[in-house]
Protein backbone atom coordinates (compact mmCIF):
# COMPACT_ATOMS: atom_id res chain seq x y z
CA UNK A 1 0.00 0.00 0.00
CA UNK A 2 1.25 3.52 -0.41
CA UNK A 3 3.47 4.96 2.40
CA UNK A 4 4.05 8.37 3.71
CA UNK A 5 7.34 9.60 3.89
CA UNK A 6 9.31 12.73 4.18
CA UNK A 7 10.40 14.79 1.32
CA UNK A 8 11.90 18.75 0.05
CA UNK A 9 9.38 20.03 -2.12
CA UNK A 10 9.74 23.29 -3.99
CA UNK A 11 6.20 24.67 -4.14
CA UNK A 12 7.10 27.57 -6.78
CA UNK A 13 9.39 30.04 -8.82
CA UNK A 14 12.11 31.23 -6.24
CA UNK A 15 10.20 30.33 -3.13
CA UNK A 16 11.71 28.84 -0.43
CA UNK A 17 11.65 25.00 -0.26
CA UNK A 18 9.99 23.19 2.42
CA UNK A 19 9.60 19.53 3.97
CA UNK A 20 6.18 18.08 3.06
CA UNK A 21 4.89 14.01 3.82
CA UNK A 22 5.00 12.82 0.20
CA UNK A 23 2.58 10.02 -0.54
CA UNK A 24 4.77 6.82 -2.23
CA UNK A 25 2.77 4.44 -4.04
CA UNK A 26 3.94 0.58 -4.76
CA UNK A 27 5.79 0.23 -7.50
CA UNK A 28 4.38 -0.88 -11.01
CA UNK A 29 5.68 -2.83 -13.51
CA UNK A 30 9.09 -1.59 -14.54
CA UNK A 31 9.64 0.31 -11.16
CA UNK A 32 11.03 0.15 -8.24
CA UNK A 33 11.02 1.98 -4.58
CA UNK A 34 14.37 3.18 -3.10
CA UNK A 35 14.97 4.20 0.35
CA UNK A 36 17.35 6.76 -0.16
CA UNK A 37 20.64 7.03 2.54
CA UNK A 38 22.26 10.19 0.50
CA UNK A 39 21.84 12.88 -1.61
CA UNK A 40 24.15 15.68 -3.12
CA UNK A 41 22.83 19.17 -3.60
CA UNK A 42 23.33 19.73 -6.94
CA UNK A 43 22.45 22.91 -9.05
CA UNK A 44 20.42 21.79 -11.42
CA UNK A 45 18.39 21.65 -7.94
CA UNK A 46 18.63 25.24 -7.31
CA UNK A 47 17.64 25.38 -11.78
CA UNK A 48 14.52 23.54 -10.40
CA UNK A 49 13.50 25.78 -7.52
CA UNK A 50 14.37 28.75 -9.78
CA UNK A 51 11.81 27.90 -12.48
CA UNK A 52 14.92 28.12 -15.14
CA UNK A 53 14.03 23.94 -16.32
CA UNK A 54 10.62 24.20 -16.63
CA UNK A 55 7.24 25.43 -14.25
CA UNK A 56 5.77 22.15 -13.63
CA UNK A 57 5.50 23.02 -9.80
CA UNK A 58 5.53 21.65 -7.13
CA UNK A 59 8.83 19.82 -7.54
CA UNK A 60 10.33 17.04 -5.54
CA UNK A 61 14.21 17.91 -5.23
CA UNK A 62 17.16 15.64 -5.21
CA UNK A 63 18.31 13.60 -7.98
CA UNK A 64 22.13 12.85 -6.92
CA UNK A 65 21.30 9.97 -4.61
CA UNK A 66 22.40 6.39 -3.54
CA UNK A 67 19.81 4.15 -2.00
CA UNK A 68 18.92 0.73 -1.18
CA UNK A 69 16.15 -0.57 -3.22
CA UNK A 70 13.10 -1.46 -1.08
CA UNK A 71 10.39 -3.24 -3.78
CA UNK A 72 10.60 -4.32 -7.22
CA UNK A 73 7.38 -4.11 -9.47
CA UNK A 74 6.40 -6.74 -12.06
CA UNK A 75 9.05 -7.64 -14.31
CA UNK A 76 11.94 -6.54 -12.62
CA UNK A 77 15.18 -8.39 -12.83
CA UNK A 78 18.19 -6.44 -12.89
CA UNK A 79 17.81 -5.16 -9.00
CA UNK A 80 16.38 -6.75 -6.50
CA UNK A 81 15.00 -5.76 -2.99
CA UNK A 82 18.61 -4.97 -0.90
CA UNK A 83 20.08 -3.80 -3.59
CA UNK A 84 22.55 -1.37 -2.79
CA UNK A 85 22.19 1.39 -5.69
CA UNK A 86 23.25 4.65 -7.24
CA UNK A 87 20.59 5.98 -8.96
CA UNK A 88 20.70 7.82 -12.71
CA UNK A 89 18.55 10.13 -14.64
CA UNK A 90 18.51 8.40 -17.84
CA UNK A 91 17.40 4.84 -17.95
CA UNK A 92 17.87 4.05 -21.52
CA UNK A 93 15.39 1.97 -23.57
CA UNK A 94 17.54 -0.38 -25.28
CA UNK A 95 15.24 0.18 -28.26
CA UNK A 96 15.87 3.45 -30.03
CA UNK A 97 17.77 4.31 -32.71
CA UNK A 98 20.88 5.12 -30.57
CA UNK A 99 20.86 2.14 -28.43
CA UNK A 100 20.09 -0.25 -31.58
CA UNK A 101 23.48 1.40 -33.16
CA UNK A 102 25.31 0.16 -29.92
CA UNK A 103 25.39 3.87 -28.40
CA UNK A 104 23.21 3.88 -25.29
CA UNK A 105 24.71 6.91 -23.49
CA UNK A 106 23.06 8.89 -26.58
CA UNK A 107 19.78 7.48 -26.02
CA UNK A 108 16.70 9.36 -27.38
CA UNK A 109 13.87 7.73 -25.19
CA UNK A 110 15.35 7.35 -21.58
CA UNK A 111 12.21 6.46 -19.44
CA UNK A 112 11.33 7.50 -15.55
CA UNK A 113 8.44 5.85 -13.43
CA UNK A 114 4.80 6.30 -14.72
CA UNK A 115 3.01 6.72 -11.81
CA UNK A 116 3.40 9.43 -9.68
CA UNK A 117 4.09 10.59 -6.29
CA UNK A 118 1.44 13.10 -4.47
CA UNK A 119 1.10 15.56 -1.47
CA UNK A 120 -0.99 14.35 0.66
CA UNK A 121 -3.75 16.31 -0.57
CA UNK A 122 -3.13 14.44 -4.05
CA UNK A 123 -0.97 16.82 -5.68
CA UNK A 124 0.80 15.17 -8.73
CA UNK A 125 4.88 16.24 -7.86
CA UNK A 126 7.48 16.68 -10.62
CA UNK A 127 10.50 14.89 -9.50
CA UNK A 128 13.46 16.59 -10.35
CA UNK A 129 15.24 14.81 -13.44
CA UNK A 130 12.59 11.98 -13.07
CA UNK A 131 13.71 10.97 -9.68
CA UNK A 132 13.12 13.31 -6.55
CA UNK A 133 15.49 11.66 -3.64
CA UNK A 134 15.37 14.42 -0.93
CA UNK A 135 12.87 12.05 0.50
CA UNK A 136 13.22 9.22 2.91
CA UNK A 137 12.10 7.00 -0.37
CA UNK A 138 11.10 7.96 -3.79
CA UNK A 139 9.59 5.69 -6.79
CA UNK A 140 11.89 5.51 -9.81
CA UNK A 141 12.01 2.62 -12.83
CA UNK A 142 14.15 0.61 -12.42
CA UNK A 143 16.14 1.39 -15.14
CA UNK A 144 17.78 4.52 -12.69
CA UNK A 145 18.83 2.01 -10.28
CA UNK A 146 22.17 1.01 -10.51
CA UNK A 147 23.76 -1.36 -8.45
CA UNK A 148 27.44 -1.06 -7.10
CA UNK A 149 29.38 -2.34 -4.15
CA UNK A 150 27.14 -1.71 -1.22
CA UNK A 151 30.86 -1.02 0.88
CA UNK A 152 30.96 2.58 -0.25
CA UNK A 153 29.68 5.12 1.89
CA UNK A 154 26.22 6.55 0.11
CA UNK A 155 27.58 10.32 0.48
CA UNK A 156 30.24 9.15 -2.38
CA UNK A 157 28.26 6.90 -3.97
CA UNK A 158 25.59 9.07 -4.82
CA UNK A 159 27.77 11.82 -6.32
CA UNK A 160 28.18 9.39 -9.59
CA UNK A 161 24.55 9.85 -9.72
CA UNK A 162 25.28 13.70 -11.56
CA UNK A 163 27.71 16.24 -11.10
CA UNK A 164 30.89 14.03 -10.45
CA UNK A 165 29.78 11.83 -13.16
CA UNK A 166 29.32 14.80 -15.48
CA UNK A 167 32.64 16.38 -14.82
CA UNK A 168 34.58 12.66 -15.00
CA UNK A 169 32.62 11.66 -18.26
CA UNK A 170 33.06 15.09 -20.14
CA UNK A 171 36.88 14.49 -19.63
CA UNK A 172 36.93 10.88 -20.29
CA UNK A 173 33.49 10.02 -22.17
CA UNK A 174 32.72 12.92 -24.40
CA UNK A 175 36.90 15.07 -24.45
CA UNK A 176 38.44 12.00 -25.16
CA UNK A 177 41.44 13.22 -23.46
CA UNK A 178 44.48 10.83 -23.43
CA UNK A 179 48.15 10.60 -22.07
CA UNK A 180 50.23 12.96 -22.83
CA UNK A 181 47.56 16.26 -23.94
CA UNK A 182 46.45 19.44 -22.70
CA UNK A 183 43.66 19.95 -20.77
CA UNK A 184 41.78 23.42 -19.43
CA UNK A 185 38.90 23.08 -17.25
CA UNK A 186 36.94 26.95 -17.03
CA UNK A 187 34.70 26.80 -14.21
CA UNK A 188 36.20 24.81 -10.92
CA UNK A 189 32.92 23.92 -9.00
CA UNK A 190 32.30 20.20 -8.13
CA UNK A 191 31.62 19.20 -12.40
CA UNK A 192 34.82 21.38 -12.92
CA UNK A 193 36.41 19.61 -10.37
CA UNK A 194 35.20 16.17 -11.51
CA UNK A 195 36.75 17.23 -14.86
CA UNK A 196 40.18 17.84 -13.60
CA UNK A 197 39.77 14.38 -11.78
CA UNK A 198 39.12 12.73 -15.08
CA UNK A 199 41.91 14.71 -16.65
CA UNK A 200 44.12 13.18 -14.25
CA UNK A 201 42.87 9.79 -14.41
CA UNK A 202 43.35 9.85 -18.28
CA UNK A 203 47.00 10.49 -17.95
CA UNK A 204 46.90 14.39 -19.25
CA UNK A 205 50.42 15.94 -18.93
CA UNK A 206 48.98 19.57 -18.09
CA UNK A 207 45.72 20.14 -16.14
CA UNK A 208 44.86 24.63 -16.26
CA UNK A 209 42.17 24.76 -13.97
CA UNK A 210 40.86 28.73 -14.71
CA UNK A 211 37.78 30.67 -12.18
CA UNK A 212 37.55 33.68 -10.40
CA UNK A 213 37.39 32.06 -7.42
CA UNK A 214 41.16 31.81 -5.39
CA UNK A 215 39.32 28.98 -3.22
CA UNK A 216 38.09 27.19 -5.69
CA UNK A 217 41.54 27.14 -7.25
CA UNK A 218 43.59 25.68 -4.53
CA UNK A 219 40.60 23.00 -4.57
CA UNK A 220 41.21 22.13 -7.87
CA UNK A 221 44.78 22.04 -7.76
CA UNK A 222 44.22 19.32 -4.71
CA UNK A 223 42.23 16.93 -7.10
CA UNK A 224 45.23 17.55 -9.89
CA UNK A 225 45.33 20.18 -11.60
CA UNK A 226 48.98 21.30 -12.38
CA UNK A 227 48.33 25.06 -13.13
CA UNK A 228 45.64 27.57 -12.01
CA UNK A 229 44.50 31.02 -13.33
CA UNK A 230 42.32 33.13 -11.90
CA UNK A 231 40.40 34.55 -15.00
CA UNK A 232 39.22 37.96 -13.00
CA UNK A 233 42.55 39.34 -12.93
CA UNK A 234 44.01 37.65 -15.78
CA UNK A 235 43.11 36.99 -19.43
CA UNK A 236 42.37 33.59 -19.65
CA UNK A 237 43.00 32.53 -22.69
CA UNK A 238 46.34 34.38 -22.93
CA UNK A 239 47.00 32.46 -19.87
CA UNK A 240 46.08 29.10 -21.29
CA UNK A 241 48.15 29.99 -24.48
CA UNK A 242 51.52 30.95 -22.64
CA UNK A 243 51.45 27.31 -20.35
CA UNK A 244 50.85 25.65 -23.50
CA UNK A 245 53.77 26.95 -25.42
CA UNK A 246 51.95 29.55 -27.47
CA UNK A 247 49.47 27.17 -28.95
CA UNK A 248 46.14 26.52 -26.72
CA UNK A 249 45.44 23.21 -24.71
CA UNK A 250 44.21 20.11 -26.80
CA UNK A 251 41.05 19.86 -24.60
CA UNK A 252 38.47 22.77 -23.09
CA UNK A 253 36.38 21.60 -20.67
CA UNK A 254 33.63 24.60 -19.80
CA UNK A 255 31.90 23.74 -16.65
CA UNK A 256 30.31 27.18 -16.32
CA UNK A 257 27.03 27.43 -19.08
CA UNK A 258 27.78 30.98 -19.85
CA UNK A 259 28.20 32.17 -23.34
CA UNK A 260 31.88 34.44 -22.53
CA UNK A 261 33.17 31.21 -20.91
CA UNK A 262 32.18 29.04 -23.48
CA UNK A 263 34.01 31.71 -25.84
CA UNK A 264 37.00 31.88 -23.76
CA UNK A 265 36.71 28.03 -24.40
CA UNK A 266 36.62 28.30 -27.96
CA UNK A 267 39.67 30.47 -28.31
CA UNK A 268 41.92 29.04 -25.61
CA UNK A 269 41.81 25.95 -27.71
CA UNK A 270 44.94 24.70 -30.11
CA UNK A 271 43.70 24.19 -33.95
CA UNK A 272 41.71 20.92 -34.58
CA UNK A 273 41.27 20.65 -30.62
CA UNK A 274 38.16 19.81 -28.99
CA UNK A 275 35.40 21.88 -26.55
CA UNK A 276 33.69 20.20 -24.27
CA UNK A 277 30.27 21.99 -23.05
CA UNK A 278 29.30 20.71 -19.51
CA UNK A 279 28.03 23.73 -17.93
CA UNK A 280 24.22 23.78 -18.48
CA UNK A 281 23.05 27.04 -19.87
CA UNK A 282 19.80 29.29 -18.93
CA UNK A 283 17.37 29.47 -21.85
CA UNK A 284 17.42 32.84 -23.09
CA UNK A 285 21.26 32.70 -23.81
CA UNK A 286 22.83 32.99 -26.66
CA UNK A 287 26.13 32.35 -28.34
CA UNK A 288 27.69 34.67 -31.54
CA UNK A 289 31.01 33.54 -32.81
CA UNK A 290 32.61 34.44 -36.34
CA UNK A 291 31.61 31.77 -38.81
CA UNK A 292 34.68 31.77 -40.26
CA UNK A 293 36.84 30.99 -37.29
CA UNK A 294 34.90 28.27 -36.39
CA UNK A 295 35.22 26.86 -39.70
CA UNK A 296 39.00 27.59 -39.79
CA UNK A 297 40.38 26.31 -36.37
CA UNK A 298 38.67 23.00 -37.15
CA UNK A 299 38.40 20.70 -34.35
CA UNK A 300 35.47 19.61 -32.36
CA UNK A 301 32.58 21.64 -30.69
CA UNK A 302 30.79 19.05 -28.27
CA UNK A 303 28.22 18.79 -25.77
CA UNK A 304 28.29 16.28 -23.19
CA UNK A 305 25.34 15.27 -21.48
CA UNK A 306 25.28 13.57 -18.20
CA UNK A 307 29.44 12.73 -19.05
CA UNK A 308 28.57 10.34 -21.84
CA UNK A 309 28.19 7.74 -19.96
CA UNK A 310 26.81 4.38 -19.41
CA UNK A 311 25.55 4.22 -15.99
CA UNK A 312 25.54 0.12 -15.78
CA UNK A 313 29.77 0.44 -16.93
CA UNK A 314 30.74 3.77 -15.78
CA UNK A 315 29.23 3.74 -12.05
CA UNK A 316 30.68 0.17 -10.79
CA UNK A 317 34.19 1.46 -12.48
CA UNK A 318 34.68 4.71 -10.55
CA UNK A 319 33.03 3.23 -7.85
CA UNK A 320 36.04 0.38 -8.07
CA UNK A 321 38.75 3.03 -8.72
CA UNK A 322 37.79 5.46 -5.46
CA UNK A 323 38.05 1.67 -3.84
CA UNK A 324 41.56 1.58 -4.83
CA UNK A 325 42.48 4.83 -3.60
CA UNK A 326 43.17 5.91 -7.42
CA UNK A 327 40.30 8.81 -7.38
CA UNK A 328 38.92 10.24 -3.99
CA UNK A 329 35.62 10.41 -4.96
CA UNK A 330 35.09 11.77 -0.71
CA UNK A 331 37.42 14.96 -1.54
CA UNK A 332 34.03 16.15 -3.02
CA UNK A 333 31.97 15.92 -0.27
CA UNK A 334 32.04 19.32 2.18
CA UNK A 335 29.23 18.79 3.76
CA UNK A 336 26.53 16.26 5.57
CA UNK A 337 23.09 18.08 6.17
CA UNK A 338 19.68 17.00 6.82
CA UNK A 339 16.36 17.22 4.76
CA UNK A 340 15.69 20.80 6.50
CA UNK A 341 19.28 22.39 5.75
CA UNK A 342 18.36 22.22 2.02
CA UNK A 343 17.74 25.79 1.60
CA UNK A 344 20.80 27.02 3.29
CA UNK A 345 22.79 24.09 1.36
CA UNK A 346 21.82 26.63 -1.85
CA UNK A 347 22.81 29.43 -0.18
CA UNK A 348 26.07 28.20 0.65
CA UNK A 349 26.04 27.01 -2.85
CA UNK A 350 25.75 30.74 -4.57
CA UNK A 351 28.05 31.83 -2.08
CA UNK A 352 31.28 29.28 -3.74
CA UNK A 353 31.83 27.98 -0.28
CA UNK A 354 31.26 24.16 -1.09
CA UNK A 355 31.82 21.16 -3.65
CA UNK A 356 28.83 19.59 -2.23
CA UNK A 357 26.53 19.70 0.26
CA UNK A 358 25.26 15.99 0.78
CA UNK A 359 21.36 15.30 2.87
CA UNK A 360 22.08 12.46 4.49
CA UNK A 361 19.17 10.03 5.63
């Protein structure tokens, strides 16, 4: 039968979020019911509560969670009840064109749960990115569960679940970096971070982490990067240009969503080198660069979505290497806050003065 349980709803544009008893009903066919242990506080959250996604309030928050999965509807087989799981925002279908061509991470018809979860009152909620973990439980399919070594503590676990997985992938995944190349990451917040990280990983000879945040620097040059410059009182892609011998770095990894970062991207790049957009823009921005130069610099201009990953090969992976000790996927975590502290998490957030702040359950 349904339960009640405990959940951060945000009830419109810009208003502040609250706790509200969220109704959970059993899980149908294809779904599955996770009680969640963690969740980052990530800012596609704040995007949410900002109306800059979309304004299909009220919203359930939290999407950045690990979990252990409670129920299994009909048909279920890949998790079980006990499961110990990360979970993802896109469950791909296995049928489209993109997974038929062998490339699921580009899938066009990822699926969330069909039912939904209510106020008590029966409000239909909008669960942010299809899954809505700041709640003591949430209803996802079971497609977004992914299940990794149940020895990791859910605080790192769950980061896989977005913003560490974004930054890693776009480095790895989507930049292709390899051993031996260039790398500038603009924009050193926990994806930014999670890009340097996968820089590293990937064997990259020079890591430029560039902000205009001298905190935020000396984080990123603790998770690896070699060289820092702090783009309000230098010109950063001057700066990129002289530690790469004149030319620009191989890779640009902007982690921002801003069109004059995204330039500063474009231009701090060598010829036939690659841009990597991460950052998640606003709407109403736009982008104007010379036609010509982007024809004449050649190269690639991508977008990387969620890292380019595969959740089922890239989540176990990491989850294995921070085992190791060869990423420390807990250097991200600054905080551990409860379901009420969600509001101050985003103001602490704005303010630059954490990677993450994690609800823990």
């Amino acid at each position: 039968m349904p339960q009640h349980v405990q959940g951060v709803i945000a009830p419109g544009r810009n208003e502040p979020v609250r706790v509200e008893t969220i109704v959970i009903p059993d899980p149908g066919p294809g779904e599955a019911v996770v009680k969640i242990q963690a969740c980052g506080v990530c800012h596609t959250d704040l995007h949410y509560k900002q109306g800059a996604i979309n304004d299909e309030f009220p919203f359930l928050l939290g999407h950045e969670a690990a979990g252990t999965v409670e129920s299994v509807g009909e048909g279920v087989t890949d998790v079980a009840p006990g499961d110990f799981v990360i979970l993802n925002w896109r469950a791909v279908c296995g049928t489209c064109r993109a997974c038929t061509r062998g490339r699921p991470w580009y899938c066009f018809a990822t699926h969330n749960a069909k039912q939904k979860m209510t106020l008590l009152d029966g409000t239909e909620l909008s669960p942010a990115l299809g899954i809505g973990a700041f709640a003591e439980k949430t209803l996802v399919a079971a497609g977004q569960c992914t299940k990794v070594d149940p020895s990791v503590a859910p605080e790192v676990a769950g980061l896989l679940g977005c913003g560490v997985m974004a930054g890693i992938g776009a480095a790895i995944n989507t930049g292709n970096v390899g051993r031996g190349d260039t790398v500038a990451v603009i924009g050193c917040g926990g994806v930014g971070d999670a890009a340097v990280v996968g820089s590293r990983l990937a064997g990259a000879a020079k890591i430029i982490a560039v902000d205009i945040d001298d905190r935020k620097l000396d984080k990123a040059r603790e998770m690896g990067a070699t060289h820092t410059v702090n783009s309000r009182t230098a010109d950063a892609v001057e700066a990129i240009r002289e530690l790469t011998g004149g030319f620009g770095a191989d890779v640009v990894i902007e982690a921002v969503g801003r069109p004059e970062t995204y330039e500063q991207a474009f231009y701090a790049r060598d010829l036939a080198g690659t841009v990597v957009l991460v950052g998640v823009p606003s709407p109403e921005m736009k982008l104007e660069l010379p036609l010509l130069d982007v024809f004449g610099r050649g190269g690639s201009l991508k977008s990387s979505w969620y890292g380019d990953c595969l959740p089922s090969r890239d989540f176990p992976m990491l989850i294995d290497l921070h085992q190791q000790g060869r990423i420390d996927l807990a250097a991200f975590v600054t905080e551990t806050i409860g379901l009420g502290d969600v509001e101050k998490a985003f103001a602490r957030m704005h303010e630059g003065d954490v990677l993450r702040s994690v609800v823990v359950l």
